[in-house]
Protein backbone atom coordinates (compact mmCIF):
# COMPACT_ATOMS: atom_id res chain seq x y z
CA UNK A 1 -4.56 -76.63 55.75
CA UNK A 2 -2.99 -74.20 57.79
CA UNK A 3 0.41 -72.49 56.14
CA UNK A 4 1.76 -71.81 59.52
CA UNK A 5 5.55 -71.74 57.47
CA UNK A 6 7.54 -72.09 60.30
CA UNK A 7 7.12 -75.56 61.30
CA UNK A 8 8.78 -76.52 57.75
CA UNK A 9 11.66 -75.04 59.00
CA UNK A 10 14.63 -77.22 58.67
CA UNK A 11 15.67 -75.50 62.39
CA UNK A 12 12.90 -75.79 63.68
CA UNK A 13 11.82 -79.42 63.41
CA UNK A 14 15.76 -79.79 64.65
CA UNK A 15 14.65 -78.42 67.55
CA UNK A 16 11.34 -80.18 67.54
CA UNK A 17 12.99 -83.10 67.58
CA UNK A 18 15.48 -82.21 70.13
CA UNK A 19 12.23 -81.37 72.38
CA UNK A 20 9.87 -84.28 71.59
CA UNK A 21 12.04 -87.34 70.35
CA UNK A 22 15.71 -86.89 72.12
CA UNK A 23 14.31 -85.46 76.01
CA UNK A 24 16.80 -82.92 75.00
CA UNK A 25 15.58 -80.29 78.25
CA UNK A 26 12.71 -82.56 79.60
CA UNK A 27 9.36 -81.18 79.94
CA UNK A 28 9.21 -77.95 78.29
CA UNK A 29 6.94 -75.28 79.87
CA UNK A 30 8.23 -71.52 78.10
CA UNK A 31 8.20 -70.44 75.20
CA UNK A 32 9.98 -66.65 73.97
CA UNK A 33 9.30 -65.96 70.78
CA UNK A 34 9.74 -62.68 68.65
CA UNK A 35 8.97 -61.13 65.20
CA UNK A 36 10.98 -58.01 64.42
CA UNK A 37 10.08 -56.57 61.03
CA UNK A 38 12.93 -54.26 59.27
CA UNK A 39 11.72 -50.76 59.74
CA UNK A 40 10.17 -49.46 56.66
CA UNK A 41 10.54 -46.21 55.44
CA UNK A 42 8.74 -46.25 52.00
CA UNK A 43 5.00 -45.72 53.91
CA UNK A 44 3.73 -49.48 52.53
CA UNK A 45 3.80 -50.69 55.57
CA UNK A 46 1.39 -48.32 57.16
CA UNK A 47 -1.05 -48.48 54.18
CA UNK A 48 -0.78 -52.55 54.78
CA UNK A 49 -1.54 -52.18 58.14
CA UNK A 50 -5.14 -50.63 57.29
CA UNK A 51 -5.43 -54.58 56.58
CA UNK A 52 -3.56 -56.55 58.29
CA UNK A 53 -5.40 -56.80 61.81
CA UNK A 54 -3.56 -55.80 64.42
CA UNK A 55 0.28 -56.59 65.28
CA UNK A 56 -0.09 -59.79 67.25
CA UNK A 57 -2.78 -61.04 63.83
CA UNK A 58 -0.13 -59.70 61.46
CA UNK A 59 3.30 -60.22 63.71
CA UNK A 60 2.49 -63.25 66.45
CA UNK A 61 0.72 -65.65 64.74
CA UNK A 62 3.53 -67.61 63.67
CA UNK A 63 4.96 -67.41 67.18
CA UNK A 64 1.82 -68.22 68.54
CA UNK A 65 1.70 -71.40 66.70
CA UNK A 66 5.26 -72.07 67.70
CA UNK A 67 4.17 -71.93 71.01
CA UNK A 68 1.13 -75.05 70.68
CA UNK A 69 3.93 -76.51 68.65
CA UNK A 70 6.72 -76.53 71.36
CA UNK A 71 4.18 -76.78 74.84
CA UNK A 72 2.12 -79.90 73.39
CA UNK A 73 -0.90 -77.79 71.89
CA UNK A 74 -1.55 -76.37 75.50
CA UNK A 75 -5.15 -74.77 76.71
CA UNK A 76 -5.36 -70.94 76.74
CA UNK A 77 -5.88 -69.60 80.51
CA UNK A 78 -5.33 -65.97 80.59
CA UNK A 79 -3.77 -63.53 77.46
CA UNK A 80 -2.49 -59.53 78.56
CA UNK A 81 -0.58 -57.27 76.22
CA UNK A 82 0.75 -53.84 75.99
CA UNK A 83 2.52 -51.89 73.19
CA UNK A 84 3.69 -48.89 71.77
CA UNK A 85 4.34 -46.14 69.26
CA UNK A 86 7.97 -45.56 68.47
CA UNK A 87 8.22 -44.83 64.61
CA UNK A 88 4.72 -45.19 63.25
CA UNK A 89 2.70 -42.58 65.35
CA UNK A 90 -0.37 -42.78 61.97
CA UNK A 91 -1.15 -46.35 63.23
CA UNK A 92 -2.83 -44.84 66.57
CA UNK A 93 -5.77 -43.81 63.77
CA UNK A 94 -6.00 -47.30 63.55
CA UNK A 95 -5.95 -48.58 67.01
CA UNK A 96 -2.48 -50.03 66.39
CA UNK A 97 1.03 -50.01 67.74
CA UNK A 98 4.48 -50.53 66.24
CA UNK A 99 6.34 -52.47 69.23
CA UNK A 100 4.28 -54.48 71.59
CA UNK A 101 4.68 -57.32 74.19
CA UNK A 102 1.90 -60.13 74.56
CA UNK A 103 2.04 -62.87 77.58
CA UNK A 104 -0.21 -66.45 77.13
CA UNK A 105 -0.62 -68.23 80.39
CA UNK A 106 -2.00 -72.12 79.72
CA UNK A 107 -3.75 -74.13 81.88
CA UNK A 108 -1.40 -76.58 83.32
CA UNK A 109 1.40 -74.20 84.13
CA UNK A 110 3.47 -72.95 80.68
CA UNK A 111 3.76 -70.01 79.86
CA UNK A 112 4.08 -68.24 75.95
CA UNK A 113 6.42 -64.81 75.63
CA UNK A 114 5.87 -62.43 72.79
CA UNK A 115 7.43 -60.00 71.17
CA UNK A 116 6.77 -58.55 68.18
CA UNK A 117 8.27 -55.08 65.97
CA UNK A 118 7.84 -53.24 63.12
CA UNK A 119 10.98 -50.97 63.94
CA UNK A 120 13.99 -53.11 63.16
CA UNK A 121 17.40 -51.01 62.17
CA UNK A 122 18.97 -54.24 61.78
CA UNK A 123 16.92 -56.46 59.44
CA UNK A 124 14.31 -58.95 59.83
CA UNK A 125 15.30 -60.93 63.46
CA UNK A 126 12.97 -64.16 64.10
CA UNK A 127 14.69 -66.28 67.28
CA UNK A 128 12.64 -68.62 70.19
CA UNK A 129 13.71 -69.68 73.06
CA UNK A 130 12.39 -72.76 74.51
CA UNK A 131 12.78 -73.76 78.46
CA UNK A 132 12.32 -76.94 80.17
CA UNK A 133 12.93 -78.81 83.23
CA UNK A 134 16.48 -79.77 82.34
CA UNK A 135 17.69 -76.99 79.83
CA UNK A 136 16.98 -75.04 76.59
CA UNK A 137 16.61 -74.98 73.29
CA UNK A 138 17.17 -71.78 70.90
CA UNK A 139 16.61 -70.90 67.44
CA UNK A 140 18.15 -68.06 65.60
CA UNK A 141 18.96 -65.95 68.55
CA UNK A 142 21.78 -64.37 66.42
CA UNK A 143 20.05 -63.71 63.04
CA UNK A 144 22.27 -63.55 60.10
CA UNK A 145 22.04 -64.26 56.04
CA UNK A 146 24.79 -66.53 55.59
CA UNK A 147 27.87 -67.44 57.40
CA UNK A 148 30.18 -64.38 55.82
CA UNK A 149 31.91 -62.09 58.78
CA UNK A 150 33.75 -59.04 58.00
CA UNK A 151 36.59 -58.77 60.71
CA UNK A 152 38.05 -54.64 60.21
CA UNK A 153 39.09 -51.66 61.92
CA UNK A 154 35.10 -51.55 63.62
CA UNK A 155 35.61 -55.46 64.76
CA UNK A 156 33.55 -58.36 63.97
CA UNK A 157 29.94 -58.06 61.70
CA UNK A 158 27.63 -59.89 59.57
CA UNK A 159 24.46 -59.38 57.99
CA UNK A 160 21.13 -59.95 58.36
CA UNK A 161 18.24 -61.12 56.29
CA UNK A 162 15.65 -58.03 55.17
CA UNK A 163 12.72 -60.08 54.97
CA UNK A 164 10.68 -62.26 56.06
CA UNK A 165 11.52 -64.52 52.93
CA UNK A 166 15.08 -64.46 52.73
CA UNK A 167 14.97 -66.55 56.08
CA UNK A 168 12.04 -69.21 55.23
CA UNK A 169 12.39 -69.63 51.72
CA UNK A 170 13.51 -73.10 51.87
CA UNK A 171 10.71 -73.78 54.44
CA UNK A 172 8.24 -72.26 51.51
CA UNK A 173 8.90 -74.70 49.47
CA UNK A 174 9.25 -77.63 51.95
CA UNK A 175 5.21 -76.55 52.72
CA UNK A 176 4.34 -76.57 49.20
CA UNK A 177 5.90 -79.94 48.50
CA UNK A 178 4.45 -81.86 51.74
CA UNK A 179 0.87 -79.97 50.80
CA UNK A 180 1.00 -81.89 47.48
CA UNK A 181 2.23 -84.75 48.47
CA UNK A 182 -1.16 -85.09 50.51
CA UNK A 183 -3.28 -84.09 47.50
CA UNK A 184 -1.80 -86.75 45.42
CA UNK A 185 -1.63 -89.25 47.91
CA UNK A 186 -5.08 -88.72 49.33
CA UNK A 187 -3.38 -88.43 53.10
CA UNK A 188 -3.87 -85.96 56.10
CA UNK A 189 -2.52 -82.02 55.35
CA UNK A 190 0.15 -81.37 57.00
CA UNK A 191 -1.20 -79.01 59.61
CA UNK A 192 -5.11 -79.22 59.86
CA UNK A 193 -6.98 -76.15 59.90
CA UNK A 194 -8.29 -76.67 63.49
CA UNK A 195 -5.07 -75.54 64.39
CA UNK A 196 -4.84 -72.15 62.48
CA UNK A 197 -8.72 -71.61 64.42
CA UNK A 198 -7.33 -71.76 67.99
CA UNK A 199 -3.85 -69.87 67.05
CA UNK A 200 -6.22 -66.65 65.75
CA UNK A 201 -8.05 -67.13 68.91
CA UNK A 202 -4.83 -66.53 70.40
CA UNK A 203 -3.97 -63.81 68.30
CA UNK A 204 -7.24 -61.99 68.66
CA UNK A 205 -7.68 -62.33 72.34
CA UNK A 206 -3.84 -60.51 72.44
CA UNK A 207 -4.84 -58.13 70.17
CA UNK A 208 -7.83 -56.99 72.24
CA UNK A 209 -6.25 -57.70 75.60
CA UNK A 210 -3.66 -54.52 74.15
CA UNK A 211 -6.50 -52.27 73.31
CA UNK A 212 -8.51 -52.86 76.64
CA UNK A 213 -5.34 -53.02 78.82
CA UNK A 214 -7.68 -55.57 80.57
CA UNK A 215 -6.74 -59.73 80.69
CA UNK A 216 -8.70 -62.02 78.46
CA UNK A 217 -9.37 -65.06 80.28
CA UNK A 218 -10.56 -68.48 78.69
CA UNK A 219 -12.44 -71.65 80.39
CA UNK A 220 -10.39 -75.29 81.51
CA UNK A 221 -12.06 -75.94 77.58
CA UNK A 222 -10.50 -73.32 76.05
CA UNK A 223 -13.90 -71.37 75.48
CA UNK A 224 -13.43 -67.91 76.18
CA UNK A 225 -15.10 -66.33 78.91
């Protein structure tokens, strides 16, 4: 199975839903979709990073799957990227960058938007933005931890969620349940892990369209070229 968590997201099937079931914006064909990490300070994150593959492997691949989620599982066409070095200048050892923006064009005419950050001064900010014919569709475009507001002498403020867990813990635990509930029931996994394949195609052809500055292009079949 693939643990893409996002997609147990009680807001995110909403939206699903919205998309797919209701006709909520008709025929979506764009997808924004960012990752902002909380900047960290302590120097884990760089030693992580040794690891972790590159931002769009480590950051995008969430969004990524988003994306197939939201467009109908789409066919790759063309992938570009670029990035850059704002806070962590030891990741350009590693052929890195801290900040970088990644572009998916699919055969058939949508188009995926990403974003993703290590650098955040605010906290950890996860938000998409889905367009179609008719409207749109956003998710967390104003992150916050809970619905507290302090209203003083600076105005109005609330805060934000550090980490990545703080926002999808209930969404960890939806995965778990609906992962055992197809062990014990002998059924289909929730998310096959075909999918998780083609999403670190994705990832990979971003990651090495940013390092080549060139665009990665893939076949009508998805193959690419």
């Amino acid at each position: 199975m693939a643990g893409f968590s996002r997609r147990f997201d009680a807001s995110y099937r909403d939206a699903s839903m919205k998309i797919a079931k209701d006709n909520a914006i008709g025929k979506p064909f764009l997808v924004r979709s960012n990752t902002c990490d909380l900047l960290d300070h302590t120097g884990f994150f760089v030693r992580y990073a040794r690891r972790n593959g590159g931002i769009f492997v480590d950051c995008a691949i969430h969004d990524i799957d988003l994306a197939l989620w939201f467009l109908e599982n789409p066919v790759p066409k063309a992938c570009w990227a670029c990035g850059t070095l704002q806070h962590h200048p030891e990741l350009k050892e590693l052929s890195d960058v801290d900040n970088a923006v990644g572009t998916v064009e699919f055969w058939g005419g949508k188009i995926a938007y990403f974003y993703c950050s290590r650098t955040q001064a605010h906290g950890h900010d996860v938000c998409t933005e889905i367009t179609g014919q008719h409207g749109k569709i956003m998710v967390n475009v104003i992150p916050r931890s809970n619905n507290v507001v302090v209203a003083d002498y600076q105005g109005l403020r609330h805060e934000v969620q550090p980490e990545y867990w703080e926002r999808f813990e209930d969404a960890f635990a939806t995965e778990a349940r609906e992962f055992i509930d197809s062990i014990v029931n002998n059924t289909p996994v929730p998310l096959p892990l075909e999918g998780g394949l083609k999403v670190m195609q994705i990832g990979r052809a971003l990651q090495d369209a940013l390092l080549s500055s060139e665009v990665i292009k893939f076949s009508q079949d998805g193959v690419r070229l």
